[in-house]
N, C-alpha and C. Protein backbone atom coordinates (compact mmCIF):
# COMPACT_ATOMS: atom_id res chain seq x y z
N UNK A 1 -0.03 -26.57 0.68
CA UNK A 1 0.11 -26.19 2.07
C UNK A 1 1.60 -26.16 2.40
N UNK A 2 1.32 -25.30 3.36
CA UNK A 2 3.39 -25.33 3.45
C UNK A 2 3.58 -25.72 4.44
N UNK A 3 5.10 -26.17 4.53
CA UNK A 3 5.53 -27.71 5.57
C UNK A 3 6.11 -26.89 7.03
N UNK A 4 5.60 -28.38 7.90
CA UNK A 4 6.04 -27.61 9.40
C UNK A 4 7.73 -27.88 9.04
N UNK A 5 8.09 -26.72 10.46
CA UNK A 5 9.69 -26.85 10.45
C UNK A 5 10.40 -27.46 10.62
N UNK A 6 11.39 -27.66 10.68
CA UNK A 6 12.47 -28.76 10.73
C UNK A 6 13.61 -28.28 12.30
N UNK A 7 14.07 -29.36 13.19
CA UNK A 7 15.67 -28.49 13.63
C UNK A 7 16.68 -28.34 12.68
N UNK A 8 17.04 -27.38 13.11
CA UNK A 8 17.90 -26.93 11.99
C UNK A 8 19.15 -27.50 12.81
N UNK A 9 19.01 -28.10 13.96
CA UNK A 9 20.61 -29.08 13.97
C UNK A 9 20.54 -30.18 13.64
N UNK A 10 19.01 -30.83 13.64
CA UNK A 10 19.64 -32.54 12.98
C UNK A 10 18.66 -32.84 12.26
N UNK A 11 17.73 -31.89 11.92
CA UNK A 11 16.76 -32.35 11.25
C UNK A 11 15.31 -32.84 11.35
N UNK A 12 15.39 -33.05 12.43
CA UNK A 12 14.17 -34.07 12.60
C UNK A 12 12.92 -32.65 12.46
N UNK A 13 11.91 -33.57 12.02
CA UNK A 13 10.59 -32.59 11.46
C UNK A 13 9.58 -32.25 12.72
N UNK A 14 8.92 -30.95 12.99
CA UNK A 14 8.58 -30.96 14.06
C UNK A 14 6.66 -31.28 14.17
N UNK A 15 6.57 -32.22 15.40
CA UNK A 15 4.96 -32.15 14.82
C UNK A 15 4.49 -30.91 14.85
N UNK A 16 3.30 -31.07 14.66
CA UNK A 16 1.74 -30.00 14.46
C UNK A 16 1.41 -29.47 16.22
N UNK A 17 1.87 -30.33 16.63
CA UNK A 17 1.21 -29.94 18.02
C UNK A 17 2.18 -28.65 18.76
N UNK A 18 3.43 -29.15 18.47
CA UNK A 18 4.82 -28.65 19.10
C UNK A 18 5.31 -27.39 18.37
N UNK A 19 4.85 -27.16 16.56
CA UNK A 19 5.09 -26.14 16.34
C UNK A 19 3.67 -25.12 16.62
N UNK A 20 2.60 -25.95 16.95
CA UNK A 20 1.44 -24.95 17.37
C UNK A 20 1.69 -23.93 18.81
N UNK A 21 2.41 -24.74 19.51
CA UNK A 21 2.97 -24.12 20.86
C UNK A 21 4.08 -23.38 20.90
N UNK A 22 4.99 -23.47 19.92
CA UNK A 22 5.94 -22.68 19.25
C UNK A 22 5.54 -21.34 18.91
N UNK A 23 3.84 -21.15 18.51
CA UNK A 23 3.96 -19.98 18.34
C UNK A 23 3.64 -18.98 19.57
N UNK A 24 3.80 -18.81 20.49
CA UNK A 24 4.05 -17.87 21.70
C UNK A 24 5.33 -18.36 22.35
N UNK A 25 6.63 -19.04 22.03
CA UNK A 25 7.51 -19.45 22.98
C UNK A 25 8.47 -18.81 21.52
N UNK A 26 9.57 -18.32 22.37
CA UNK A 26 10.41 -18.02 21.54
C UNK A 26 11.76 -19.33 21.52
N UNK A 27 11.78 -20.16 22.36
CA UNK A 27 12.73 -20.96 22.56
C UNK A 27 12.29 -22.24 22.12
N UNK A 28 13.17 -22.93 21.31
CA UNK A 28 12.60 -24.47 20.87
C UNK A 28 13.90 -25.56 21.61
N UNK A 29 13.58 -26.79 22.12
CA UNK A 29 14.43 -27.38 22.38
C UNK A 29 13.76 -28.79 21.78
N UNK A 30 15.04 -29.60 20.51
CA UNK A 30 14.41 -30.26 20.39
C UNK A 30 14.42 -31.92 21.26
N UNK A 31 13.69 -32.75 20.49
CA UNK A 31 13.65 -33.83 21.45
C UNK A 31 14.46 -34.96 20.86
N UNK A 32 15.19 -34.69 20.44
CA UNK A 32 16.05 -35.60 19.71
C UNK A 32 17.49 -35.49 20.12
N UNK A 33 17.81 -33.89 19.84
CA UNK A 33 19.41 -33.54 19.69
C UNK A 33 19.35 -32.94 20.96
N UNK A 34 18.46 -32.54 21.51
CA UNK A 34 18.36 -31.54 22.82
C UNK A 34 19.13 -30.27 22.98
N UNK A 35 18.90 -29.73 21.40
CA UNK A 35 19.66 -28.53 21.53
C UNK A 35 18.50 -27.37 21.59
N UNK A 36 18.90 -26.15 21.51
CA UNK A 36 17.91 -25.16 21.59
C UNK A 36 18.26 -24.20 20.72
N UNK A 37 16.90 -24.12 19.62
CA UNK A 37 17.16 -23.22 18.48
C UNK A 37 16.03 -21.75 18.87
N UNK A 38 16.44 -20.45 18.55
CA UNK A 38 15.23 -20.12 18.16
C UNK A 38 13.61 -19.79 17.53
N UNK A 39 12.69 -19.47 17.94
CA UNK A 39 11.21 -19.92 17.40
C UNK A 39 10.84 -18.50 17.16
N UNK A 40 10.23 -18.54 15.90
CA UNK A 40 9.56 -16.95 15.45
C UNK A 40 8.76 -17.33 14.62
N UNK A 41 8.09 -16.45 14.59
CA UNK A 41 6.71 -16.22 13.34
C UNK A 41 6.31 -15.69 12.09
N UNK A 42 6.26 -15.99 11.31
CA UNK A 42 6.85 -15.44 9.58
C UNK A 42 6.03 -13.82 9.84
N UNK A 43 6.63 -12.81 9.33
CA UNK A 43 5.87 -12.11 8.79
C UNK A 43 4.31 -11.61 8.04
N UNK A 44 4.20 -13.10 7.61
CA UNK A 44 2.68 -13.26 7.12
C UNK A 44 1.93 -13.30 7.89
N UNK A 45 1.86 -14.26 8.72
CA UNK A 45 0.77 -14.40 9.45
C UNK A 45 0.14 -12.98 10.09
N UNK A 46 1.21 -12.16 10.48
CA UNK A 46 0.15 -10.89 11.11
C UNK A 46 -0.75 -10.19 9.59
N UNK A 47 -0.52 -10.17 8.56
CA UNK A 47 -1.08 -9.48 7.09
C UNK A 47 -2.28 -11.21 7.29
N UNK A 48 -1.85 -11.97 7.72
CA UNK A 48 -3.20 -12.75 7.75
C UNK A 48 -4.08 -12.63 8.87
N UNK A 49 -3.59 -12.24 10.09
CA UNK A 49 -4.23 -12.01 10.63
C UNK A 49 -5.02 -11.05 10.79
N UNK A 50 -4.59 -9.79 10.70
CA UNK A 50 -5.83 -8.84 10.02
C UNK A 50 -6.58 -9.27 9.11
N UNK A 51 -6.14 -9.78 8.30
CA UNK A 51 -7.50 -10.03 7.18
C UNK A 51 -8.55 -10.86 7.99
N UNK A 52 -8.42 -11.80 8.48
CA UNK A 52 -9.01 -12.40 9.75
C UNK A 52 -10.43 -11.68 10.58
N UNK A 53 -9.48 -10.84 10.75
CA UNK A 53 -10.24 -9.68 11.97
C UNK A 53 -11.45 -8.82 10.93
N UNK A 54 -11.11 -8.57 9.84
CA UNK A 54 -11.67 -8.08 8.94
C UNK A 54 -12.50 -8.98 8.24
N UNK A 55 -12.74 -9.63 7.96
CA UNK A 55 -13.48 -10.66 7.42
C UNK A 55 -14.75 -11.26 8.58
N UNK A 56 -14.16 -10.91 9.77
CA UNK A 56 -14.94 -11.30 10.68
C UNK A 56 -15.88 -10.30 11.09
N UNK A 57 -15.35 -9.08 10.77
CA UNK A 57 -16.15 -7.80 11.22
C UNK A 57 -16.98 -7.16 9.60
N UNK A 58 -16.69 -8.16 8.78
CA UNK A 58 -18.00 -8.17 7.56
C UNK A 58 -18.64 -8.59 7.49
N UNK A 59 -18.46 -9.99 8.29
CA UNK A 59 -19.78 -11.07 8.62
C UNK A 59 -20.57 -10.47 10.09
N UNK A 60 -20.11 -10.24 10.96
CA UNK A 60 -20.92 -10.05 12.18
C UNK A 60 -21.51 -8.79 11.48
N UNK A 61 -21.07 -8.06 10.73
CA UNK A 61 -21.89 -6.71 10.14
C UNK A 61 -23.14 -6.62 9.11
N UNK A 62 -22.77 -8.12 8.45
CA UNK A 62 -24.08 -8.60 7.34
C UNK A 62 -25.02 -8.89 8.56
N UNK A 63 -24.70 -9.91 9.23
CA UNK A 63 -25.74 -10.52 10.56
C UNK A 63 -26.17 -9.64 11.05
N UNK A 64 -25.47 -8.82 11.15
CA UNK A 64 -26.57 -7.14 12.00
C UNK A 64 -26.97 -7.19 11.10
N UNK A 65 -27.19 -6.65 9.87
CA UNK A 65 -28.53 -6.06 9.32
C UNK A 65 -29.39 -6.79 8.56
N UNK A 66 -28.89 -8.06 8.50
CA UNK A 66 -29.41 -9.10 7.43
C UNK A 66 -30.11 -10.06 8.21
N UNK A 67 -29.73 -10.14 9.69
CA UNK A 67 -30.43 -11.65 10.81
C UNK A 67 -30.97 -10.64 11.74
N UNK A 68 -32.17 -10.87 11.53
CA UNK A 68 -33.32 -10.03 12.41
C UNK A 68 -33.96 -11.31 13.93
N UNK A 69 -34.00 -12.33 13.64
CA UNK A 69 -34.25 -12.94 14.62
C UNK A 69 -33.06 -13.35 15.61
N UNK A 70 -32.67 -14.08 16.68
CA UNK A 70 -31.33 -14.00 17.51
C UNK A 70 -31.48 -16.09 17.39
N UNK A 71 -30.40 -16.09 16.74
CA UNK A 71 -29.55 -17.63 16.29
C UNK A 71 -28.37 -17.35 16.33
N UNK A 72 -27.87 -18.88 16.96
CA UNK A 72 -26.37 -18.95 17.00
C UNK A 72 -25.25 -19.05 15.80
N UNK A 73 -26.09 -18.80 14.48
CA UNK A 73 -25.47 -19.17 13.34
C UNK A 73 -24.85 -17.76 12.82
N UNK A 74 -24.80 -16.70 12.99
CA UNK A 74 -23.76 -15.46 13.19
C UNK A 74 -22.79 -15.98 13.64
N UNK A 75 -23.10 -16.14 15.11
CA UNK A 75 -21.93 -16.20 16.20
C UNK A 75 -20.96 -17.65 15.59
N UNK A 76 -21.34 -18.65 15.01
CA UNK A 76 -20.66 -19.34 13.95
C UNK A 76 -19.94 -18.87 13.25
N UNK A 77 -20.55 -18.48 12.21
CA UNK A 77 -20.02 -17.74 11.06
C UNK A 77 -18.90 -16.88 11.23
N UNK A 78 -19.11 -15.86 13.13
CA UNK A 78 -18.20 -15.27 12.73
C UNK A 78 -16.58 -16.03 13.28
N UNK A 79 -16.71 -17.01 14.26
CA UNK A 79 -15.82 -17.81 14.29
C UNK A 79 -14.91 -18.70 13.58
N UNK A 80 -15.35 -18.79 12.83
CA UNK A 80 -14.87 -20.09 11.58
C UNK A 80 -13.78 -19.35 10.77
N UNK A 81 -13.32 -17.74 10.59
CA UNK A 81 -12.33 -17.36 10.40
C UNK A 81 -11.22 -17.17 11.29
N UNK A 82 -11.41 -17.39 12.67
CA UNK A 82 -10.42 -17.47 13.70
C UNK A 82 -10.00 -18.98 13.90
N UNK A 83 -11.43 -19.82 13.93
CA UNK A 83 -10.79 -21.13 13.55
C UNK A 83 -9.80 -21.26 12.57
N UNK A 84 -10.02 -21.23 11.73
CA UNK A 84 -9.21 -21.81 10.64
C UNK A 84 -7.96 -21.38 10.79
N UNK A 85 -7.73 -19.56 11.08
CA UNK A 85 -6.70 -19.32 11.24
C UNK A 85 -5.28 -19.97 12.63
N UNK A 86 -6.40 -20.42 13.42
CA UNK A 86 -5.56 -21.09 14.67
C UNK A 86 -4.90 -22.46 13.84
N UNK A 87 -5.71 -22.87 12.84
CA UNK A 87 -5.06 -24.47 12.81
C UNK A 87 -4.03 -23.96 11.39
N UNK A 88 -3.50 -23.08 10.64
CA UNK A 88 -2.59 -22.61 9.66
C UNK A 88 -1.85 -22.08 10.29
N UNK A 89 -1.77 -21.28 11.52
CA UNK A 89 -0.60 -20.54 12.41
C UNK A 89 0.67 -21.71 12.34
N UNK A 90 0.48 -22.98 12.93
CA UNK A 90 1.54 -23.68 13.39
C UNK A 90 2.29 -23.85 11.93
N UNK A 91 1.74 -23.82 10.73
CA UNK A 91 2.84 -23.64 9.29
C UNK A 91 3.58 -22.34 9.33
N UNK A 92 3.18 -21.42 9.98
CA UNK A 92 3.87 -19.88 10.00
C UNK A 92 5.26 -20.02 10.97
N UNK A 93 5.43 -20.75 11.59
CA UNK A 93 6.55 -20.81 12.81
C UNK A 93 8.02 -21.04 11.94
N UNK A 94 9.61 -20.20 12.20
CA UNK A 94 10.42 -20.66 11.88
C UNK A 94 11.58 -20.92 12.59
N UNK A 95 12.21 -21.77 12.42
CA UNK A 95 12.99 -22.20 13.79
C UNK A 95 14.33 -22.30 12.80
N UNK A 96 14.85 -21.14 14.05
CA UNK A 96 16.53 -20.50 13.75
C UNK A 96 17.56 -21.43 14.77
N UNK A 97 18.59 -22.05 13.56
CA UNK A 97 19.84 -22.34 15.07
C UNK A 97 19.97 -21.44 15.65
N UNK A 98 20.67 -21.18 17.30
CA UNK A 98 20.95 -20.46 18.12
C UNK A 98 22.40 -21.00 18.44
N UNK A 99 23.23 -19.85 18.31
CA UNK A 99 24.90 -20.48 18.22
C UNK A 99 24.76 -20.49 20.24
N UNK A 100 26.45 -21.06 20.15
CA UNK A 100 26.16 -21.41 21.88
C UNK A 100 26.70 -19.90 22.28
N UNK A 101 26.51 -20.35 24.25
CA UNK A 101 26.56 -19.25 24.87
C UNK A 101 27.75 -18.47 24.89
N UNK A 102 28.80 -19.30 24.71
CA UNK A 102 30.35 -18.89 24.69
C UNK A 102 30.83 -17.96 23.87
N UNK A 103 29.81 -18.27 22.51
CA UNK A 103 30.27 -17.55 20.95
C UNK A 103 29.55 -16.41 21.16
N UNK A 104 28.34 -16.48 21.69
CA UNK A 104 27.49 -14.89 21.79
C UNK A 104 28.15 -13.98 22.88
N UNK A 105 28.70 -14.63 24.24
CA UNK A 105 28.90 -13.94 25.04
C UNK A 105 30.07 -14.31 25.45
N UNK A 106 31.21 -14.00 24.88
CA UNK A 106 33.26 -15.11 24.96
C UNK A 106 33.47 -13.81 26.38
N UNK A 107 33.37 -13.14 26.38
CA UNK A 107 33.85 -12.16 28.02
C UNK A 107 33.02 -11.78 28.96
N UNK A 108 32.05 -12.68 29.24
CA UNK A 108 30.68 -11.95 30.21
C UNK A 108 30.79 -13.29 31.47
N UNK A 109 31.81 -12.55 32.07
CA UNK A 109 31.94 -13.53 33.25
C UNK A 109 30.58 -14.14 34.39
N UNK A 110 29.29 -12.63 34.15
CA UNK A 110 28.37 -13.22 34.82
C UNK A 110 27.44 -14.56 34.45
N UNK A 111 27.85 -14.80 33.43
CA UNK A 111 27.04 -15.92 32.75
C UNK A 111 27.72 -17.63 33.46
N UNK A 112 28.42 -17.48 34.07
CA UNK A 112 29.66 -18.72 34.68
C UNK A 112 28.89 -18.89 35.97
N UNK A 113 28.49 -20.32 36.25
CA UNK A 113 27.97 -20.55 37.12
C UNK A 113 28.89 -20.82 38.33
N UNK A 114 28.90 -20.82 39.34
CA UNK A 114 29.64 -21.17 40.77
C UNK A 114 29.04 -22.25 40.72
């Protein structure tokens, strides 16, 4: 299995919970150094996530023609590939330093607070 991320300013390892929420936030701040790195999502996961979607639309497609009576054990079946995939997402997350504001933006006077 591959390991959750790290900050890439001091290190510290991030839980399961925090890189699970990581994956829709593009901004990470951690709780240690209190700096703020960027948060992104490997490339894989979308080639996994289709397969996902596809795997799910082979099973609800056997259950059509194969489950003639109406049980909740389709509607299982076809879940348990979205499960799984929700709890492997938070290994997909990678967290980039983000240099400071000064170095990205050294002449953009609107950024200077009053």
């Amino acid at each position: 299995m591959k390991k959750l991320p790290n900050c890439p300013h001091c290190g510290q390892k991030i839980t399961y919970l925090e890189a699970w929420s990581l994956r829709k936030k593009s901004e990470h701040v951690c709780q240690s150094c209190e700096r703020v790195s960027s948060a992104s999502l490997k490339p894989a996961i979308y080639k996994i996530a289709t397969g996902t979607i596809c795997i799910s639309f082979v099973i609800s497609f056997i259950a059509l023609i194969f489950v003639r009576n109406c049980t909740a054990w389709p509607i299982f079946f076809v879940a348990v590939p979205f499960i799984l995939f929700y709890l492997i997402a938070p290994f997909f997350v990678t967290i980039e330093g983000a240099e400071a504001d000064e170095e990205l933006y050294p002449n953009d006077s609107s950024r200077i607070l009053n």
